[in-house]
Protein backbone atom coordinates (compact mmCIF):
# COMPACT_ATOMS: atom_id res chain seq x y z
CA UNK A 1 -10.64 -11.80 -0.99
CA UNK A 2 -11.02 -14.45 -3.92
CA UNK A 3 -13.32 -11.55 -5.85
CA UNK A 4 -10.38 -9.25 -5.47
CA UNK A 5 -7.95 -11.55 -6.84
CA UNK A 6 -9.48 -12.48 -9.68
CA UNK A 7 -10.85 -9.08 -10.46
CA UNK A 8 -6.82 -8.05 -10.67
CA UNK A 9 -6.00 -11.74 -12.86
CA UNK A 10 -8.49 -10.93 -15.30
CA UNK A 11 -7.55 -7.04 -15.94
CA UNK A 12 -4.47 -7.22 -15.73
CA UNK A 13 -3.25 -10.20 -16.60
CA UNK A 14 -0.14 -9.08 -18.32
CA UNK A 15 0.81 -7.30 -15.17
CA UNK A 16 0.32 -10.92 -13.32
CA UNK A 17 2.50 -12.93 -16.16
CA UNK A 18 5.50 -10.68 -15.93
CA UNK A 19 5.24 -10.37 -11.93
CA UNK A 20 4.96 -14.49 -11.82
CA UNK A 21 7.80 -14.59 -14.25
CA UNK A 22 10.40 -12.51 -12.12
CA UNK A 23 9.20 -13.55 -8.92
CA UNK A 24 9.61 -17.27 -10.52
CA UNK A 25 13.25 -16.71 -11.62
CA UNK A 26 14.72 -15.12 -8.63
CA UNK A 27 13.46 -17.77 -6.63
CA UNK A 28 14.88 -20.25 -8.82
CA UNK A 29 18.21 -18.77 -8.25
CA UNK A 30 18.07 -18.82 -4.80
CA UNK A 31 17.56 -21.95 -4.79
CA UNK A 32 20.57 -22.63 -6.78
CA UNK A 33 22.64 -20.15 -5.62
CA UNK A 34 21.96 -21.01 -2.33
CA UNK A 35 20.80 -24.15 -1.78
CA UNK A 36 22.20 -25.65 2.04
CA UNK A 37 21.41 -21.53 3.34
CA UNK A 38 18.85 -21.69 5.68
CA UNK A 39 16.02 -19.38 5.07
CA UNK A 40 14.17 -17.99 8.11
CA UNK A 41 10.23 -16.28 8.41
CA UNK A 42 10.02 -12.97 9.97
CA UNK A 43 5.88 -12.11 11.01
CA UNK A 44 5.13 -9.12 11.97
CA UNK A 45 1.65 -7.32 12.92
CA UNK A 46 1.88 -3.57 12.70
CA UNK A 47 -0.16 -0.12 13.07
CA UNK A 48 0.05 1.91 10.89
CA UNK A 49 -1.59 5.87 11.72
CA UNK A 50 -1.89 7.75 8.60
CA UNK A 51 -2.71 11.14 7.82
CA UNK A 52 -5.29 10.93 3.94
CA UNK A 53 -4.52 13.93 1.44
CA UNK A 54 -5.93 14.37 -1.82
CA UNK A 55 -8.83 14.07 -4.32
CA UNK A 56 -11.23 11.21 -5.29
CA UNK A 57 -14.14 11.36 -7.79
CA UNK A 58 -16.49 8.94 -9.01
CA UNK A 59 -18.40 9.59 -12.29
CA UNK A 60 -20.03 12.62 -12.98
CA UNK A 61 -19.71 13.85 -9.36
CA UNK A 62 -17.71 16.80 -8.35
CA UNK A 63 -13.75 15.42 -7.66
CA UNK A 64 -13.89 15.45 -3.59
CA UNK A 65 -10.54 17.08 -1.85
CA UNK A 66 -10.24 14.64 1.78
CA UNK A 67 -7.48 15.48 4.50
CA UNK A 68 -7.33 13.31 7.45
CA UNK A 69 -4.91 14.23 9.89
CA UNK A 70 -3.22 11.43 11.95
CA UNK A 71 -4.46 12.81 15.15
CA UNK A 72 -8.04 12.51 13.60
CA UNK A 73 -7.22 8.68 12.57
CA UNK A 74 -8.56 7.18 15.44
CA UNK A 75 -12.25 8.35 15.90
CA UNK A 76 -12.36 8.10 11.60
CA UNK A 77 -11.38 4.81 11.38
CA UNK A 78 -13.78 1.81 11.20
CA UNK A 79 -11.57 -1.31 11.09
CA UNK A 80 -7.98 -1.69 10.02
CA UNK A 81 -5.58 -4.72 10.16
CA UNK A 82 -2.17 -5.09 8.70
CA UNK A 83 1.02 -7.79 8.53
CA UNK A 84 4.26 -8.10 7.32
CA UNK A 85 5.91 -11.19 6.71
CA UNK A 86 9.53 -11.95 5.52
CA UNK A 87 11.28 -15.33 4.11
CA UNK A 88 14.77 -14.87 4.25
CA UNK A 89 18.28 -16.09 3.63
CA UNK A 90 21.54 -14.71 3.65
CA UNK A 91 21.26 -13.54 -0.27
CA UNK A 92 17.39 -13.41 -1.08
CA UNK A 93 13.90 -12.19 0.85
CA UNK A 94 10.85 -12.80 0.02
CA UNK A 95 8.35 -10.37 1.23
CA UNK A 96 4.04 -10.36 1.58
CA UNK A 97 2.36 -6.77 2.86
CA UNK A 98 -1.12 -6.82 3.72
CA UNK A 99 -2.61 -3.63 4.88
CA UNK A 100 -6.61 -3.25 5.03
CA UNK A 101 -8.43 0.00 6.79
CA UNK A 102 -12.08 1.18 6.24
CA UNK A 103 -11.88 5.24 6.96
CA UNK A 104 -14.66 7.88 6.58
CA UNK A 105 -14.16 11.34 6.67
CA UNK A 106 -16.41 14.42 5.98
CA UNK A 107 -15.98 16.09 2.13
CA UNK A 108 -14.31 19.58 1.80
CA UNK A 109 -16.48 22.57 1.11
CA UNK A 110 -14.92 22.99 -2.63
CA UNK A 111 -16.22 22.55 -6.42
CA UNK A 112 -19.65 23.15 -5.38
CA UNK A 113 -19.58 20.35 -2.23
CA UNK A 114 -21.88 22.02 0.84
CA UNK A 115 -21.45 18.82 3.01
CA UNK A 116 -21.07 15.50 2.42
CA UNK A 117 -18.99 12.30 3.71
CA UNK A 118 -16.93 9.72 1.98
CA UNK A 119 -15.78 6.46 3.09
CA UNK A 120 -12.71 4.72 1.79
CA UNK A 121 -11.88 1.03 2.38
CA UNK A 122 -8.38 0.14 0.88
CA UNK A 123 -6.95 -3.13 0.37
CA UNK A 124 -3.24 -3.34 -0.16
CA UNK A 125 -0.98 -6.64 -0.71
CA UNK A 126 2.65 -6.22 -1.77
CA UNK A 127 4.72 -8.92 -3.03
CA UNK A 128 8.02 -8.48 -3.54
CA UNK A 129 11.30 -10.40 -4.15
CA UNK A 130 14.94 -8.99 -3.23
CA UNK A 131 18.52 -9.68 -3.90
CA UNK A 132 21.57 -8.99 -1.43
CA UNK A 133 23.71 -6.90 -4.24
CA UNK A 134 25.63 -6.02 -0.86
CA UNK A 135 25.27 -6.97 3.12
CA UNK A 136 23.54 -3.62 3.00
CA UNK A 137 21.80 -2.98 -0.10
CA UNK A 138 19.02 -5.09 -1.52
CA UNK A 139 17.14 -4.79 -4.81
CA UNK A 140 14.39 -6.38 -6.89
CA UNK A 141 10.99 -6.50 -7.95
CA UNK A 142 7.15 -6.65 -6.92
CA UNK A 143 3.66 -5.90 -7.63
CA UNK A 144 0.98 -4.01 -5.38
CA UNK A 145 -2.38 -5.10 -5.65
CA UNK A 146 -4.67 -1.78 -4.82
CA UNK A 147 -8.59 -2.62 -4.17
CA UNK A 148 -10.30 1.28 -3.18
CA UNK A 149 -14.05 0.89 -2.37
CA UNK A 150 -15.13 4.49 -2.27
CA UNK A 151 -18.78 5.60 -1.28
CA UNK A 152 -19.69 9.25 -1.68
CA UNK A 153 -22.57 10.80 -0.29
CA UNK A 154 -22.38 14.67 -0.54
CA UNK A 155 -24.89 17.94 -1.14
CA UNK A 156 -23.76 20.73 -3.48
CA UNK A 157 -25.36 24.06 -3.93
CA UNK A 158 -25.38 25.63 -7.50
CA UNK A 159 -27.96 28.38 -8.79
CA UNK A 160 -30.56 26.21 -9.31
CA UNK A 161 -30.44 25.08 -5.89
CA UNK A 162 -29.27 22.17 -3.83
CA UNK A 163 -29.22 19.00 -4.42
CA UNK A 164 -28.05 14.98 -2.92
CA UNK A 165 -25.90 12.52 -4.48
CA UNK A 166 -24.95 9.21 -3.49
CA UNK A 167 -22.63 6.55 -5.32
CA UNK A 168 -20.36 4.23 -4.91
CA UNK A 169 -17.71 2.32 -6.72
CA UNK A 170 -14.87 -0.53 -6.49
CA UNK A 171 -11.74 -0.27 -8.44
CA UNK A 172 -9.15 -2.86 -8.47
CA UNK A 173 -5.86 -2.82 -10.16
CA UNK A 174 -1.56 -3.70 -9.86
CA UNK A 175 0.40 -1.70 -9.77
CA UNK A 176 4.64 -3.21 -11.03
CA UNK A 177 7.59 -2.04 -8.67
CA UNK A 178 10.67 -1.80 -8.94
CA UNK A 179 12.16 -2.12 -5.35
CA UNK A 180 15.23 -1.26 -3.15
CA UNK A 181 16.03 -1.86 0.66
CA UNK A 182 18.79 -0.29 2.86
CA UNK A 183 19.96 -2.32 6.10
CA UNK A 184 21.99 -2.13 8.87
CA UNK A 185 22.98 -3.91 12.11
CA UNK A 186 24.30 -2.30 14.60
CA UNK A 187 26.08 -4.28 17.39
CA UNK A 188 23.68 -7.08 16.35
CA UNK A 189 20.71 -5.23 18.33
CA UNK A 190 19.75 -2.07 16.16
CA UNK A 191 18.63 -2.42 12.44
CA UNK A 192 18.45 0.71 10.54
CA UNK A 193 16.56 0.04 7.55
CA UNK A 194 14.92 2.63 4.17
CA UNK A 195 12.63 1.19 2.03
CA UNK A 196 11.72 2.29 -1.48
CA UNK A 197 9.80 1.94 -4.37
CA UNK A 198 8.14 3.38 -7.41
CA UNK A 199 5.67 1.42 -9.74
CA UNK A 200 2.72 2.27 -11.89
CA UNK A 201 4.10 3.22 -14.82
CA UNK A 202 0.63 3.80 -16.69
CA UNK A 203 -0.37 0.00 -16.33
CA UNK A 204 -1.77 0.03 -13.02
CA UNK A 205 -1.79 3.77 -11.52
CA UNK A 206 -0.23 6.24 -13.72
CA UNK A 207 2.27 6.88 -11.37
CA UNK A 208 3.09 5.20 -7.36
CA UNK A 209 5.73 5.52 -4.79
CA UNK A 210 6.73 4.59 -1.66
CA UNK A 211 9.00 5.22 1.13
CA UNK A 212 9.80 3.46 4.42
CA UNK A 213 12.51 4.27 6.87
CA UNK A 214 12.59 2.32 10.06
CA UNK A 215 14.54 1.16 13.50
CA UNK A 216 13.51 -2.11 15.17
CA UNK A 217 15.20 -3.51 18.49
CA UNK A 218 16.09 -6.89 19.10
CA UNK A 219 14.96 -7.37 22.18
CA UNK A 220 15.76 -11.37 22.36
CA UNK A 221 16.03 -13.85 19.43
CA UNK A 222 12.18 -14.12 18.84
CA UNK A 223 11.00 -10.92 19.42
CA UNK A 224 11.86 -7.34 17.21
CA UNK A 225 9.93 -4.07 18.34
CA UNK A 226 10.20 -1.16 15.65
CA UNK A 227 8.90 2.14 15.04
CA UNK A 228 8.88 3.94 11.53
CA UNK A 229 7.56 5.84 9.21
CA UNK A 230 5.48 5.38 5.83
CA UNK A 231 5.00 7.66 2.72
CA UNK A 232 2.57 5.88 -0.19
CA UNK A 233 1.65 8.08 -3.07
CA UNK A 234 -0.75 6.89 -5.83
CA UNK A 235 -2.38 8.41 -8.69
CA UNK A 236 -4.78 6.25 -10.02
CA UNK A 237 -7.45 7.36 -13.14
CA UNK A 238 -9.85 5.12 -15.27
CA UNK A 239 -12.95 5.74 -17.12
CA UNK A 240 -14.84 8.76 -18.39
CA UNK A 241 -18.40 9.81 -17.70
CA UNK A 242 -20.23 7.79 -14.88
CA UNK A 243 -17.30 5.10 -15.15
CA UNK A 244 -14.89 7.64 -14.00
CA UNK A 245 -12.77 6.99 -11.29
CA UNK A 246 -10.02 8.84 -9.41
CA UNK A 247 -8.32 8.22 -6.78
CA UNK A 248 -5.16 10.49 -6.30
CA UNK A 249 -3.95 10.52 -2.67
CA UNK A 250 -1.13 10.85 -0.29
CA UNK A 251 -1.34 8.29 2.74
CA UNK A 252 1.72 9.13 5.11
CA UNK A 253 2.68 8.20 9.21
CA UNK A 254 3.87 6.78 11.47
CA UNK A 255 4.51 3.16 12.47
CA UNK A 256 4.10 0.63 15.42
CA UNK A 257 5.74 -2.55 14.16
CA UNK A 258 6.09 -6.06 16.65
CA UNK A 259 7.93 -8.81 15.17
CA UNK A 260 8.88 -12.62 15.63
CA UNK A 261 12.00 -14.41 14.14
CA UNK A 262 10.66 -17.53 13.77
């Protein structure tokens, strides 16, 4: 954990100045704006099943094309452990989204690939900061920190016959958001909520976004039960030659939330 965060402090330190600075300020005005409101922690453990579409490559090595279907999610994944939490008031939330899974998945049969596995173990935190604009719409801003450990082992036929490669590579980067969050209560027992953001921008992945729609139940003042659904795009590229790395992939399903007001 403390290699990953300072991998993402020293290469993209920019990225961590301006994130510090907004997350700084809006807290600040919380505080002012709101300083007798009583803020309140949500926790909340989830699963998440996704489905994995896209392509990876690593150096010189043919780009891989992986598709996990949800249904295979189970017997592919290794470990996986994710939690939401939530500080709240009645005009700002502050939120922290940890998600962690180690999945491996046999290559495709394209660009040359005759067999071959890959295993991905992804690392995601999400900080993020939101203003009430409305009791139903919230906005603001965050940062994504995206650690992909990717190990490749795969045989690919050519004329000159076949042949075994093996590599493996870290990448860690953050990626800026800009954030939005639809809620509603409905007879004080039923929260509707759509969650949404898009980040990137070409200083962490060239391009990321995100969507989230979910429906909890209150089922007594400390616990929440939800379901939902998530949809995380990122297109990620950096180096050329045997420092390439690519790691462009859809992650989408659904989710299994269980929370506690606390």
């Amino acid at each position: 954990m403390e290699f990953v965060l300072l991998s993402v402090v020293k290469r993209f330190k920019k990225t961590w100045i301006v994130a510090s600075i907004l997350l700084s300020t809006i807290y600040s005005n919380a505080q002012s704006y709101d300083s007798s409101g009583k803020y309140n922690l949500f926790l909340e453990p989830y699963l998440l099943l996704p489905a994995l579409s896209g392509t990876t490559g690593i150096g010189n090595l043919p780009n891989t094309f992986i598709c996990v279907p949800a249904s295979k999610l189970l017997s592919n994944l290794k470990f996986g452990a994710m939690l939401y939490a939530e500080l709240h008031n009645n005009k700002f939330a502050f939120n922290s989204d940890l998600f962690y899974a180690s999945i491996t998945e046999d290559a495709s049969s394209k660009n040359g690939i005759a067999k071959g596995s890959l295993n991905v173990k992804q690392f995601l935190w999400e900080l993020e900061a939101l203003y009430s604009i409305t009791p139903w719409w919230e906005a603001g801003f965050g940062v994504r920190i995206n650690s992909i450990k990717t190990t490749l082992n795969i045989n690919t036929t050519t004329q000159l016959g076949s042949r075994m490669y093996s590599d493996a590579v870290t990448n860690t980067w953050a990626d800026p958001l800009i954030v939005t969050r639809l809620k509603k209560w409905i007879d004080n027992r039923w929260l509707l909520s759509l969650k949404a953001d898009i980040g990137g921008f070409g200083i962490g992945s060239k391009f990321a976004w995100q969507l989230q729609p979910d429906i909890a139940w209150k089922a007594s003042k400390l616990l929440q039960l939800g379901v939902g659904y998530r949809f995380l795009s990122t297109d990620y590229e950096k180096g050329s030659g045997n420092s390439r790395f690519l790691y462009d992939m859809e992650e989408y399903g659904p989710q299994i939330r269980i929370g506690f007001n606390l």
